[in-house]
Structures are given as C-alpha cells and as structure tokens.
PDB file of N, CA and C in Angstrom:
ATOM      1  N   UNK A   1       2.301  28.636  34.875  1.00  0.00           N
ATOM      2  CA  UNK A   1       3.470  28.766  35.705  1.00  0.00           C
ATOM      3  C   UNK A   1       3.061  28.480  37.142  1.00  0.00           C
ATOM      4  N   UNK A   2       3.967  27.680  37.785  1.00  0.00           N
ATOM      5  CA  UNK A   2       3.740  27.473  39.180  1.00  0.00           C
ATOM      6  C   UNK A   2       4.985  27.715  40.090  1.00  0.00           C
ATOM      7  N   UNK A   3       4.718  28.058  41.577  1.00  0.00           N
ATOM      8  CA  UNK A   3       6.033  28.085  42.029  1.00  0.00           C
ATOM      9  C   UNK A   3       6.465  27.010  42.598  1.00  0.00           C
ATOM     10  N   UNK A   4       7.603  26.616  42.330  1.00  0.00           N
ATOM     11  CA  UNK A   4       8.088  25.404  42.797  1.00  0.00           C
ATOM     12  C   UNK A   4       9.009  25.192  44.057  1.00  0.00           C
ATOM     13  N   UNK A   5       9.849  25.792  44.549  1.00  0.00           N
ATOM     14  CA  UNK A   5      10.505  26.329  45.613  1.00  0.00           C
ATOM     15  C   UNK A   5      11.238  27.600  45.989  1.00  0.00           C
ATOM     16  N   UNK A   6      11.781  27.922  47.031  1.00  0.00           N
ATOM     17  CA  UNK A   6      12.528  29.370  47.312  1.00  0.00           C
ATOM     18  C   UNK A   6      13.550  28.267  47.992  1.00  0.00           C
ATOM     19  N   UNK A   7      14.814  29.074  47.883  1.00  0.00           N
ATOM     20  CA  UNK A   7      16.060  28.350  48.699  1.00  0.00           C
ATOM     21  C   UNK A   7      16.757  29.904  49.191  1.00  0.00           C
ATOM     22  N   UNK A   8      17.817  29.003  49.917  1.00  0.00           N
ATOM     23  CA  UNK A   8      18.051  29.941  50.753  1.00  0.00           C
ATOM     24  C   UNK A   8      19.765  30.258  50.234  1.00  0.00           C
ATOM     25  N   UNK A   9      20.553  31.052  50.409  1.00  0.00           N
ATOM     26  CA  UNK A   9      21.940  31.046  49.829  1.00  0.00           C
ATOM     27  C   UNK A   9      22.298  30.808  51.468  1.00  0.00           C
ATOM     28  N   UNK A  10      23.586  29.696  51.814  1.00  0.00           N
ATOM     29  CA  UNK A  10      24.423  29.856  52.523  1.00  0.00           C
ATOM     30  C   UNK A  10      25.977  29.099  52.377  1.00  0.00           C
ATOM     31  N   UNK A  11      26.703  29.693  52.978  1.00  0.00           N
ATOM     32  CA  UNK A  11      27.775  29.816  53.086  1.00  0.00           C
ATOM     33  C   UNK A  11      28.193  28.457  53.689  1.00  0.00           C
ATOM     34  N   UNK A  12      27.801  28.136  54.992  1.00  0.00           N
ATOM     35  CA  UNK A  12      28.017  26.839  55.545  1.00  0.00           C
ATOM     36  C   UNK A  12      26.450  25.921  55.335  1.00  0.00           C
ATOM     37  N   UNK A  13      25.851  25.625  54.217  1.00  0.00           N
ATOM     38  CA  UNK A  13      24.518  25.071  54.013  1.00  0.00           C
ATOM     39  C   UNK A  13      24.341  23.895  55.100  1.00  0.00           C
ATOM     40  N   UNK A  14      25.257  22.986  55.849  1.00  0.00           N
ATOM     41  CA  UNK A  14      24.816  21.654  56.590  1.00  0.00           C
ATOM     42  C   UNK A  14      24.714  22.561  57.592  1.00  0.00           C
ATOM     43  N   UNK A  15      25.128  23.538  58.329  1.00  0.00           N
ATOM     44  CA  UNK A  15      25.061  24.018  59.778  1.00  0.00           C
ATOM     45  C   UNK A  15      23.458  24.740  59.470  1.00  0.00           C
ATOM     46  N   UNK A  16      22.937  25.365  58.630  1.00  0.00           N
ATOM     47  CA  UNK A  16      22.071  26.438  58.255  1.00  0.00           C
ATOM     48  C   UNK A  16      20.956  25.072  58.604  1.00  0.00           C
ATOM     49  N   UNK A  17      21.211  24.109  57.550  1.00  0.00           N
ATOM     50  CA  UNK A  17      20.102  23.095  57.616  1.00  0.00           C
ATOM     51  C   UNK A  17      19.742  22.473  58.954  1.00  0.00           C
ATOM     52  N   UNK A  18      20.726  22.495  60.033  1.00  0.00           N
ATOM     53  CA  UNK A  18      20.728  21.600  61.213  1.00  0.00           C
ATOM     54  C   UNK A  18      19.988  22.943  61.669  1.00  0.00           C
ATOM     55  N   UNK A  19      19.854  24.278  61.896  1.00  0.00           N
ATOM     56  CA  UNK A  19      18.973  24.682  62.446  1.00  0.00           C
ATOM     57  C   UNK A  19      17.579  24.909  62.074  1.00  0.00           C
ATOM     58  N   UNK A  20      17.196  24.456  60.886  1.00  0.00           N
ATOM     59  CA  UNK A  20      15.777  24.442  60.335  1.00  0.00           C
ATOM     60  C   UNK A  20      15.118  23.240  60.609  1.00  0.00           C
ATOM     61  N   UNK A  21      16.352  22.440  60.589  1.00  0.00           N
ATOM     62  CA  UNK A  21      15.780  20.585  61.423  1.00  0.00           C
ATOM     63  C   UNK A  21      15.560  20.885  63.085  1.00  0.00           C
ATOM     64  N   UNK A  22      16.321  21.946  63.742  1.00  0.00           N
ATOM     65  CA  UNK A  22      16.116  22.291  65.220  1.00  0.00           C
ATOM     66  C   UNK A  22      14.723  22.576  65.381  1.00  0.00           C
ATOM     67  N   UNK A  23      14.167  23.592  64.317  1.00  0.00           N
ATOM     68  CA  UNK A  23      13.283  24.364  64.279  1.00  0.00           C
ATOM     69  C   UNK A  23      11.649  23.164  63.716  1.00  0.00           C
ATOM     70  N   UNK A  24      12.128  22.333  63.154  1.00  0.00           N
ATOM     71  CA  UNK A  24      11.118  21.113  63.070  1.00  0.00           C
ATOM     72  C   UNK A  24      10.495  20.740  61.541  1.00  0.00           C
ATOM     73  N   UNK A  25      11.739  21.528  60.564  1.00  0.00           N
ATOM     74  CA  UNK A  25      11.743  20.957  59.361  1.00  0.00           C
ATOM     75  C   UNK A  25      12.343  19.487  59.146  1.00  0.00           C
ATOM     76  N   UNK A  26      11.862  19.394  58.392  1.00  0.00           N
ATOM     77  CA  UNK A  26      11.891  17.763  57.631  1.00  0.00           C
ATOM     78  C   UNK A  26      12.980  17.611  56.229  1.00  0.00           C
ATOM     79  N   UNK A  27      14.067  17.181  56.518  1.00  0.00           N
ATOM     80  CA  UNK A  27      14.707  17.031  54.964  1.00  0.00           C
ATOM     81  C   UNK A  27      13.906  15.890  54.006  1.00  0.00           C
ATOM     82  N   UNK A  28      14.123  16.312  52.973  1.00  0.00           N
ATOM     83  CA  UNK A  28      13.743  15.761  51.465  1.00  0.00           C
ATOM     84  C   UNK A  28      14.467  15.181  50.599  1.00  0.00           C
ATOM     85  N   UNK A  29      15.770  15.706  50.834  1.00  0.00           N
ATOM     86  CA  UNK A  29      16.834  15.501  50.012  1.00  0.00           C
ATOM     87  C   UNK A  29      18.050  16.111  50.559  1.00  0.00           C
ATOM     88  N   UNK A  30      19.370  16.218  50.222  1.00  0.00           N
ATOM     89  CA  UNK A  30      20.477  16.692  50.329  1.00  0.00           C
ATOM     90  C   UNK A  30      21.731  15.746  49.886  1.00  0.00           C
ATOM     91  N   UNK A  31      22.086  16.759  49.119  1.00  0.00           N
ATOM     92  CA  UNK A  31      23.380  16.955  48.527  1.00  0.00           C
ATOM     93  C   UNK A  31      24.076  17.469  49.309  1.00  0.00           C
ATOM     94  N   UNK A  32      24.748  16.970  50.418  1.00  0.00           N
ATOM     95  CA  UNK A  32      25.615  17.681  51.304  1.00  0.00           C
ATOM     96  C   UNK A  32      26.936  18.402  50.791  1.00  0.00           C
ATOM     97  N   UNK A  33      26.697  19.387  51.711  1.00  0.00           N
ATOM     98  CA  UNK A  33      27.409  20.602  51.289  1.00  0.00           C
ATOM     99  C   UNK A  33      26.874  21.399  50.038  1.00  0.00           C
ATOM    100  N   UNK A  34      26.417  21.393  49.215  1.00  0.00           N
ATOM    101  CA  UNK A  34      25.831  21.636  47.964  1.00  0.00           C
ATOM    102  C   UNK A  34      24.336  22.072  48.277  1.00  0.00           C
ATOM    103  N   UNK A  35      23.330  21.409  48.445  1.00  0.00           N
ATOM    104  CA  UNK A  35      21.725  21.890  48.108  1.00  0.00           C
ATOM    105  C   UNK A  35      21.377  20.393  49.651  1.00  0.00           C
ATOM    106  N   UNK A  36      20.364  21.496  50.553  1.00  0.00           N
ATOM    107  CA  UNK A  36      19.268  20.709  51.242  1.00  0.00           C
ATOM    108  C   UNK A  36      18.118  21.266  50.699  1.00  0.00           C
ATOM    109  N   UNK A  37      17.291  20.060  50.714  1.00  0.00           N
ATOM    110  CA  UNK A  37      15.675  20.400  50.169  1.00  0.00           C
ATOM    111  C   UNK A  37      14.511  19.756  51.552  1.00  0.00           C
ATOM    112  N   UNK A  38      14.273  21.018  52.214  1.00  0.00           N
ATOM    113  CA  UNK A  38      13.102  20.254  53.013  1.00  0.00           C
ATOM    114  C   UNK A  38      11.688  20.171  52.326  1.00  0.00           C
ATOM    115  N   UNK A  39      11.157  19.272  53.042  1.00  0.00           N
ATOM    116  CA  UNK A  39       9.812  18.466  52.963  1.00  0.00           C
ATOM    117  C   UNK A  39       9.050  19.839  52.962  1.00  0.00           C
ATOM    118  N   UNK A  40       7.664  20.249  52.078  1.00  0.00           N
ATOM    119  CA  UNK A  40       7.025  20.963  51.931  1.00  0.00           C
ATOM    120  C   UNK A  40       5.759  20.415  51.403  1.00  0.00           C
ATOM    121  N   UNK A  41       4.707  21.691  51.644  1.00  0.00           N
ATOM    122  CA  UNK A  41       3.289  21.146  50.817  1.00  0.00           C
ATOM    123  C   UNK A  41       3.099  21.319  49.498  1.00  0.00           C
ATOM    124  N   UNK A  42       3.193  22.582  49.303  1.00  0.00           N
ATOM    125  CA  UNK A  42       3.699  23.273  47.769  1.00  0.00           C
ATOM    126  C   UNK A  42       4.786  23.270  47.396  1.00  0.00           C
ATOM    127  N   UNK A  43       5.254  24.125  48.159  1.00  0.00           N
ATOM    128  CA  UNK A  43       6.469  25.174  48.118  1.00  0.00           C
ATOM    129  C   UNK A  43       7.706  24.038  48.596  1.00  0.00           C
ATOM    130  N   UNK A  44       8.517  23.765  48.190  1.00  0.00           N
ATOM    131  CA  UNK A  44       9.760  23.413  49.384  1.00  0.00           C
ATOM    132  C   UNK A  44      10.804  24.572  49.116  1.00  0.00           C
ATOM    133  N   UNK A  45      11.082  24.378  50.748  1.00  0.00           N
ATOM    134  CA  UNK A  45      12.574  25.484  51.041  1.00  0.00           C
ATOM    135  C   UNK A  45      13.785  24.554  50.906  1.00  0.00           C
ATOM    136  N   UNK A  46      14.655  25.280  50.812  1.00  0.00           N
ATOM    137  CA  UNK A  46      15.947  24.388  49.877  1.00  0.00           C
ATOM    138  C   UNK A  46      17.186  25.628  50.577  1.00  0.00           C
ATOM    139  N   UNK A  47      18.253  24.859  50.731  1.00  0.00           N
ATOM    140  CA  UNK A  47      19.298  25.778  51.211  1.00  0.00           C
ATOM    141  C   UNK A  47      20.628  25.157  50.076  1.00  0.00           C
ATOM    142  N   UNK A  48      21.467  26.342  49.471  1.00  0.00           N
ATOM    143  CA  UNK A  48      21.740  26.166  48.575  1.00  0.00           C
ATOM    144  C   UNK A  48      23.318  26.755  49.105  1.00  0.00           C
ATOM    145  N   UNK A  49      24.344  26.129  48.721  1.00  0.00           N
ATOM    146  CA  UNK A  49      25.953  26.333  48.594  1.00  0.00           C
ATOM    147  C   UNK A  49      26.101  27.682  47.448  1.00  0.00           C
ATOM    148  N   UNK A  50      27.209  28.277  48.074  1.00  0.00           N
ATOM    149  CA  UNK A  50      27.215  29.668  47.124  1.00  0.00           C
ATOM    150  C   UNK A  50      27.273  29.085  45.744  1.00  0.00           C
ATOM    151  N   UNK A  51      28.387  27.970  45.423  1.00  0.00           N
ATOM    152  CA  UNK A  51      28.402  27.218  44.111  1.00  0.00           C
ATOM    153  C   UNK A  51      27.267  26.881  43.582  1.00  0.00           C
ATOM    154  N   UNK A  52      26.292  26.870  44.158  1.00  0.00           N
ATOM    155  CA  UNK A  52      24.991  26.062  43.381  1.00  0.00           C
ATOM    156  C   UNK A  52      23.911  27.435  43.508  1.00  0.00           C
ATOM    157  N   UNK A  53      24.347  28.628  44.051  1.00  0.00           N
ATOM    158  CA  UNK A  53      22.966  29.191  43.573  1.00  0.00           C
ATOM    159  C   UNK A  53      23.419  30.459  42.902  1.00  0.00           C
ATOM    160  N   UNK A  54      22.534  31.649  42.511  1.00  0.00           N
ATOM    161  CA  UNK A  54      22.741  32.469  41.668  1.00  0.00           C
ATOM    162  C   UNK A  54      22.781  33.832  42.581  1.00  0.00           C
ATOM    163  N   UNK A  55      22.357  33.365  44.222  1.00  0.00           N
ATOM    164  CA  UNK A  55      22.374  34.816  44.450  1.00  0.00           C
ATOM    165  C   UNK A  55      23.977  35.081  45.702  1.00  0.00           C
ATOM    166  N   UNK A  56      23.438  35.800  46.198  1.00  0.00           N
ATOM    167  CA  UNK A  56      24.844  36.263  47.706  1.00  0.00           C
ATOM    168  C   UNK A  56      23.965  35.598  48.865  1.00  0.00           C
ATOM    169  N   UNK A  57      24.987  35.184  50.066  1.00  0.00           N
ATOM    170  CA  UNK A  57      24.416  34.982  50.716  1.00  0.00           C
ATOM    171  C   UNK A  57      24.102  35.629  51.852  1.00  0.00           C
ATOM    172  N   UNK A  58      22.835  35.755  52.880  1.00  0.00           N
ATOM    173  CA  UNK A  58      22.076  36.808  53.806  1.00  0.00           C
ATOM    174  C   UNK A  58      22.031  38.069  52.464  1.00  0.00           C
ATOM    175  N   UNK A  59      21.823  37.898  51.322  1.00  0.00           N
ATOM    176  CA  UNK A  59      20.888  38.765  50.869  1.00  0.00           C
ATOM    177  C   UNK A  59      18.920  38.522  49.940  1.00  0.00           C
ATOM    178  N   UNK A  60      18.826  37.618  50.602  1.00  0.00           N
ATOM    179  CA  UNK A  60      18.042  37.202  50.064  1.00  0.00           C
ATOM    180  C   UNK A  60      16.551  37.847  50.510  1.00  0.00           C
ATOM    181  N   UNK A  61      15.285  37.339  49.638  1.00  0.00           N
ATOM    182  CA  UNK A  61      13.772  37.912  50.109  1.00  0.00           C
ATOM    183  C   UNK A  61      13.656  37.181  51.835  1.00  0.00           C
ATOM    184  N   UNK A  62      12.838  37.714  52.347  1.00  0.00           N
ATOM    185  CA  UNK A  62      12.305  37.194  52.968  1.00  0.00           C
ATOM    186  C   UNK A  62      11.324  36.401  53.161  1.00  0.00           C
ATOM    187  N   UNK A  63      11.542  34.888  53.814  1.00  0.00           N
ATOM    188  CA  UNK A  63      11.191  33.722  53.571  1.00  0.00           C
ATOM    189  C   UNK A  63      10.142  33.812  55.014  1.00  0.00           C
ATOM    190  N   UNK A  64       8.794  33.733  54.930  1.00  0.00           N
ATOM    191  CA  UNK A  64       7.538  33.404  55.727  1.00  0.00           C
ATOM    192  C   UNK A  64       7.273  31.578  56.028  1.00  0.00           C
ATOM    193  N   UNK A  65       7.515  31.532  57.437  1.00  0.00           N
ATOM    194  CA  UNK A  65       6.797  29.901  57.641  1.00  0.00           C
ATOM    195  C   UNK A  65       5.581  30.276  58.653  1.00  0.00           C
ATOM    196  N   UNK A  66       4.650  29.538  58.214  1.00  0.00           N
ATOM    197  CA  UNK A  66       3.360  29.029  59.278  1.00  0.00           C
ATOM    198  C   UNK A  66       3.971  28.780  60.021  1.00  0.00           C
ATOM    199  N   UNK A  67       3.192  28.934  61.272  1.00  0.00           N
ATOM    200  CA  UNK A  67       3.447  28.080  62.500  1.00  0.00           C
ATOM    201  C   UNK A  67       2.545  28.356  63.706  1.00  0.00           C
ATOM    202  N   UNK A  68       2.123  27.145  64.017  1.00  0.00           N
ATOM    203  CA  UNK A  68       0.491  26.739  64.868  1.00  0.00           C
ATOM    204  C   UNK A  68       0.645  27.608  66.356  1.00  0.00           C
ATOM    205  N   UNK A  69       2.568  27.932  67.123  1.00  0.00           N
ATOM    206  CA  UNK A  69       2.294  28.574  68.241  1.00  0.00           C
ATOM    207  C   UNK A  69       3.306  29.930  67.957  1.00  0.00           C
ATOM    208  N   UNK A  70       3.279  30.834  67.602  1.00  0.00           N
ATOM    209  CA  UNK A  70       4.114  31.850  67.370  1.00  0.00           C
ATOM    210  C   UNK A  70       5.442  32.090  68.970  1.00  0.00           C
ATOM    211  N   UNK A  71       4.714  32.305  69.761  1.00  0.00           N
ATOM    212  CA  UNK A  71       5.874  32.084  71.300  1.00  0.00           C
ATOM    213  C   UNK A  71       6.439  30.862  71.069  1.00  0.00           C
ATOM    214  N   UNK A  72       6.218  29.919  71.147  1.00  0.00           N
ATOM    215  CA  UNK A  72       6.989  28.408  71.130  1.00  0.00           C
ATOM    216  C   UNK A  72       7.905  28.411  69.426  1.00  0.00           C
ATOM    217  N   UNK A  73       7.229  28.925  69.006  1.00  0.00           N
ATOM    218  CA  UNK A  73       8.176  28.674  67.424  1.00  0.00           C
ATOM    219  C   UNK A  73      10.120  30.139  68.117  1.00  0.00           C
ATOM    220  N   UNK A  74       9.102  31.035  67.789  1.00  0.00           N
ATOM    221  CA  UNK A  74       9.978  32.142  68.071  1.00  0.00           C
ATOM    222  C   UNK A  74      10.905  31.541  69.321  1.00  0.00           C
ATOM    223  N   UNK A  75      10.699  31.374  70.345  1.00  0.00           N
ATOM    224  CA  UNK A  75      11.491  30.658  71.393  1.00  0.00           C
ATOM    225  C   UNK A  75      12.409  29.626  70.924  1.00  0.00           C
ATOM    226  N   UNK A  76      11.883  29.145  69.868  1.00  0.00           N
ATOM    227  CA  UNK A  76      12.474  27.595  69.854  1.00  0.00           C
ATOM    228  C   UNK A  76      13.869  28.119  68.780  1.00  0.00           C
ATOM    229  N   UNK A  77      13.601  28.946  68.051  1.00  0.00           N
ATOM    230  CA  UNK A  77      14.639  29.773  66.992  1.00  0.00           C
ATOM    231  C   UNK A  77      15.669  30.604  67.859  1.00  0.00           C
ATOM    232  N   UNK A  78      15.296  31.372  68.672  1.00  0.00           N
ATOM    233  CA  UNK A  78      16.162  31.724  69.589  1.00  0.00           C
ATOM    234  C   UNK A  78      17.101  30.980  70.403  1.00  0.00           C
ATOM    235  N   UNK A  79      17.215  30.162  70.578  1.00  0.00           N
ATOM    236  CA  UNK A  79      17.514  28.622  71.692  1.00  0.00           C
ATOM    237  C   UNK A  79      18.693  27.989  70.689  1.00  0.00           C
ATOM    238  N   UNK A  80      18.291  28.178  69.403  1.00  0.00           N
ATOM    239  CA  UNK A  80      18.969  27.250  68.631  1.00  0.00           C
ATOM    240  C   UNK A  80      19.985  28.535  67.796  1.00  0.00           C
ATOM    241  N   UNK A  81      19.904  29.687  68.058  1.00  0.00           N
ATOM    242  CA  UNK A  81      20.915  30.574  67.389  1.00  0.00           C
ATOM    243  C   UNK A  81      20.314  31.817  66.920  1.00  0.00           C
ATOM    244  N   UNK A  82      19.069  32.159  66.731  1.00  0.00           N
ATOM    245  CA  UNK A  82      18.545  32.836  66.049  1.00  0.00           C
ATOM    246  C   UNK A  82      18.151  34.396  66.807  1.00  0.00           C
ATOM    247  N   UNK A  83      18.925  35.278  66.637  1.00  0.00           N
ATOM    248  CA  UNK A  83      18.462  36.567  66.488  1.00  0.00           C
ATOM    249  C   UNK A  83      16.960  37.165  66.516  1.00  0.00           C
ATOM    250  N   UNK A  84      16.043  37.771  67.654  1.00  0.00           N
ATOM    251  CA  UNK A  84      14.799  37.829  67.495  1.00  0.00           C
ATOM    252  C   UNK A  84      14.889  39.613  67.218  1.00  0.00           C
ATOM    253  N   UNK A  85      14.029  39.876  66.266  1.00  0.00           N
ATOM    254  CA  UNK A  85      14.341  41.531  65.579  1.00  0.00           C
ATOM    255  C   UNK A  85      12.491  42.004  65.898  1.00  0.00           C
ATOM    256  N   UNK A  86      12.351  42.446  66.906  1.00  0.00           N
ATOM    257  CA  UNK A  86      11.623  43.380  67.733  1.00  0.00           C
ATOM    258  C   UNK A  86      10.886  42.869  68.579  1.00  0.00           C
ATOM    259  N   UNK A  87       8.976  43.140  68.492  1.00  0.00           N
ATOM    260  CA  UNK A  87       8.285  42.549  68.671  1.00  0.00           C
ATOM    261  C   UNK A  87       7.062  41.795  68.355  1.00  0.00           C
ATOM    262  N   UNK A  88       6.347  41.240  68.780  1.00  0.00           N
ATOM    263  CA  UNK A  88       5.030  40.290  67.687  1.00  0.00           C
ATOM    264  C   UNK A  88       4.397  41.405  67.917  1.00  0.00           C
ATOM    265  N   UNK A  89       3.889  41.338  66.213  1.00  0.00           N
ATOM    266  CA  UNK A  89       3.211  41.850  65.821  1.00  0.00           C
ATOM    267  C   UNK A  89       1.796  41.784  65.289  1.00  0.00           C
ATOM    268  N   UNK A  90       1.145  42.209  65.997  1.00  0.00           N
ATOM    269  CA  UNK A  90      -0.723  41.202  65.889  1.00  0.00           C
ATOM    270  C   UNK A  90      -1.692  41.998  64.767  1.00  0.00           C
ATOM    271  N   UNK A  91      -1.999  41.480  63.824  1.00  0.00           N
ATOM    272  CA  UNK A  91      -2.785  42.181  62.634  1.00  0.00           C
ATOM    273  C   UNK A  91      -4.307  41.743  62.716  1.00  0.00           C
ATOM    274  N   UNK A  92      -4.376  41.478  64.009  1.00  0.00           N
ATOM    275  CA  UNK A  92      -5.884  41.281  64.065  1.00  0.00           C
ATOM    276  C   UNK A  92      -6.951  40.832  63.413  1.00  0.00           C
ATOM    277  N   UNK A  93      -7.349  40.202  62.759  1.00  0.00           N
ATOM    278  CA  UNK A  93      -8.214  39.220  62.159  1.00  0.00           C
ATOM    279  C   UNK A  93      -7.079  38.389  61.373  1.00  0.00           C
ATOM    280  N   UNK A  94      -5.860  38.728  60.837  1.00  0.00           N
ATOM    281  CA  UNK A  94      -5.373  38.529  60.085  1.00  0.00           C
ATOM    282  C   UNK A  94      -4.363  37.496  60.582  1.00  0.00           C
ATOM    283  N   UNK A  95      -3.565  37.661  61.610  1.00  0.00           N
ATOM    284  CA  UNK A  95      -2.913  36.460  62.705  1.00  0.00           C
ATOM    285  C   UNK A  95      -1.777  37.525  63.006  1.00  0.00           C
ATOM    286  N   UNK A  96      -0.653  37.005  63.223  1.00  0.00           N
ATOM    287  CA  UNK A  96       0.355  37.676  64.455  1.00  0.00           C
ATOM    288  C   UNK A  96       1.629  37.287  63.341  1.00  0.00           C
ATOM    289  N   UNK A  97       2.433  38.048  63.557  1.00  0.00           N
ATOM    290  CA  UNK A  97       4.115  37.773  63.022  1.00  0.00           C
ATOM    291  C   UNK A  97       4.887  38.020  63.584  1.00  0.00           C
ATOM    292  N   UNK A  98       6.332  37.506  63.904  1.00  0.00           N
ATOM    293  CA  UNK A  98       7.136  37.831  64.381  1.00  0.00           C
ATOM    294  C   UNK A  98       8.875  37.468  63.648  1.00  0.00           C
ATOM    295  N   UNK A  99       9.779  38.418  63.872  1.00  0.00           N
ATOM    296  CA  UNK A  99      10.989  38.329  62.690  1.00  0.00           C
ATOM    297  C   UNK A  99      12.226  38.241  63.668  1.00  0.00           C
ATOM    298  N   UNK A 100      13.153  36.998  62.738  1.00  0.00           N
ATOM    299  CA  UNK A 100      14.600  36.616  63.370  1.00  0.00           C
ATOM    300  C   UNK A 100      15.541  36.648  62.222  1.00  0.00           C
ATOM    301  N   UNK A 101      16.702  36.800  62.566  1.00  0.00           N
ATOM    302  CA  UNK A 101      17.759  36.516  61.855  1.00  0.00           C
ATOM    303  C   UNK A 101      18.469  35.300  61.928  1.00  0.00           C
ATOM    304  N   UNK A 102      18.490  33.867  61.162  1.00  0.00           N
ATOM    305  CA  UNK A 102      18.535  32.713  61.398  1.00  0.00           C
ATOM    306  C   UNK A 102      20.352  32.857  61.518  1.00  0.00           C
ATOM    307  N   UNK A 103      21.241  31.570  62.169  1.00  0.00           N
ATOM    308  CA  UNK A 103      22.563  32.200  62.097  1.00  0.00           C
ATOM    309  C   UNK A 103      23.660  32.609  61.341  1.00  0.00           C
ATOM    310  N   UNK A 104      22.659  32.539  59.771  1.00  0.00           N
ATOM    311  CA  UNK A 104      23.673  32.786  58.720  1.00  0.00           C
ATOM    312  C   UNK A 104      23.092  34.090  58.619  1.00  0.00           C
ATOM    313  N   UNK A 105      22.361  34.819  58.995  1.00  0.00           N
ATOM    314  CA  UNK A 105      21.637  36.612  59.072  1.00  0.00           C
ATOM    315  C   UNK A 105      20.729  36.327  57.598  1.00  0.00           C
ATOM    316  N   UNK A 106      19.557  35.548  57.317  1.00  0.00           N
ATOM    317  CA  UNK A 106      18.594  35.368  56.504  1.00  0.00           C
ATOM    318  C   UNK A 106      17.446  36.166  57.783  1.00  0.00           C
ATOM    319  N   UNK A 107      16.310  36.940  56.973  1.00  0.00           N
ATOM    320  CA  UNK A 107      15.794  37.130  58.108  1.00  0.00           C
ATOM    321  C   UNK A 107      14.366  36.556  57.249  1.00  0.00           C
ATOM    322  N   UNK A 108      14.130  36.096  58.797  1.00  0.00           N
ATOM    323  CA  UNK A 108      12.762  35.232  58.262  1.00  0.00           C
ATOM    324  C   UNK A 108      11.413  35.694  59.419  1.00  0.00           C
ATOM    325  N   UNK A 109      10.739  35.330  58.925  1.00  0.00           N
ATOM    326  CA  UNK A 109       9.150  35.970  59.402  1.00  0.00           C
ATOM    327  C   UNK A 109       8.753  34.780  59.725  1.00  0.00           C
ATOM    328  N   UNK A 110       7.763  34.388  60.984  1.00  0.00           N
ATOM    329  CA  UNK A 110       6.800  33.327  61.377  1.00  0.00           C
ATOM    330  C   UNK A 110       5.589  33.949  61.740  1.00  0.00           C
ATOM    331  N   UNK A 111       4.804  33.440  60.976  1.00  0.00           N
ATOM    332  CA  UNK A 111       2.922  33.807  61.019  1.00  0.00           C
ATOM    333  C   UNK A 111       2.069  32.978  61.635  1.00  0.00           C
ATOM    334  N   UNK A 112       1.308  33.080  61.906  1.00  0.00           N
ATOM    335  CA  UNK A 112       0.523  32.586  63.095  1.00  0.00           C
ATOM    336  C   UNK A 112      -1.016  33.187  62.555  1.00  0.00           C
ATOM    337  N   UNK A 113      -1.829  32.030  62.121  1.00  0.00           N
ATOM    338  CA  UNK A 113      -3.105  32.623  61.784  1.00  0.00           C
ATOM    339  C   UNK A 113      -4.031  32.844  62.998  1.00  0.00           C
ATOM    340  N   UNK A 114      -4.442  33.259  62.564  1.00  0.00           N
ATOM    341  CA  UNK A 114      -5.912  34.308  63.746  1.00  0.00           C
ATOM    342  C   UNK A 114      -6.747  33.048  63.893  1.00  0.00           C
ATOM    343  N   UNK A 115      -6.944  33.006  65.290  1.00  0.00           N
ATOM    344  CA  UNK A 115      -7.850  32.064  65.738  1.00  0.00           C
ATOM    345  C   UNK A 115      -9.123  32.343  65.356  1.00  0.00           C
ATOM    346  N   UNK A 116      -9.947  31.647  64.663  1.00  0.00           N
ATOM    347  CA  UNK A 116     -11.015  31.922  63.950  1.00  0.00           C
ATOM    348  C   UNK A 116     -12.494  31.721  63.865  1.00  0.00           C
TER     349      UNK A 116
END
C-alpha cells in the first residue's frame, strides 16, 4: 500500500485553488469546478467539489507543506486571504511550524526544517 494523495473538500474549489497557486503550487490537472490536482513529489494535494468527495467541507485532517522560508511562506498566505492561528513554533533540532486557516477555514501547518 502506498499513499497516493490527500485532497482537500471545498465548496468554491477554483477560488481555494487560485490561492494555493498564490501560495506557489503548481496545477497538474483540473476538472474545473469538480477536482484540482497540484504537482507533487509523492503525495499530490487535490482540491475536491463537495460532489466529488466523500467528506464536509473545512472538516478535514490537517494538511502539512514544506517550505524553505517559514516568515515569507506564512506572510505570503496571509496577503492572499489566509488566517494566521498563533505563533511559530520552533522544535529545535526538529525545524519550526506555523498554522493558518486557508479562506475556505482548512487549517493547514507549514514546516520549515532545522538548519542542519
């Protein structure tokens, strides 16, 4: 068994997607209005029309992206709509996180590995 992607449930999926393209994702595919699939290494994230997925939408897990500057990412999510929910949080050897609510209220985590 392997994992193949996580998607996201939304309500308006092309507006949800235009802020993950703000944020410096890459589409893969899309079925507009229906299913976007961004570009990934493993994993691709996928944003999915209530019709096409199985869950509710803003109730979903929480979805973790890398990202090389944690201030410039987090900034750049804020700018474009996004809700910032406290403060970075530094785990010390381990790298830094910090959590937003994207504008459909998904809340997502950005990690930042420990300079090494």
């Amino acid at each position: 068994m392997k994992l193949k992607q996580v998607y996201l449930t939304a309500a308006e999926p092309e507006a949800l997607a235009g802020f993950y393209e703000a944020l410096g994702l890459e589409i893969r595919f899309a079925d507009r209005g229906k299913w976007i699939q961004f570009v990934g290494e493993k994993v691709a994230l996928c944003i999915a029309s209530p019709v096409e997925s199985v869950s509710t939408p803003s109730l979903n897990a929480v979805l973790v992206l890398e990202v090389d500057n944690l201030e410039t990412s987090l900034e750049r999510a804020r700018v474009h709509g996004a809700e910032v929910l406290g403060e970075i949080r530094d785990m010390g050897t381990h790298g830094r996180v910090a959590h937003f609510r994207d504008p459909q209220h998904n809340t997502i985590q950005l990690f930042q590995v420990a300079a090494g």
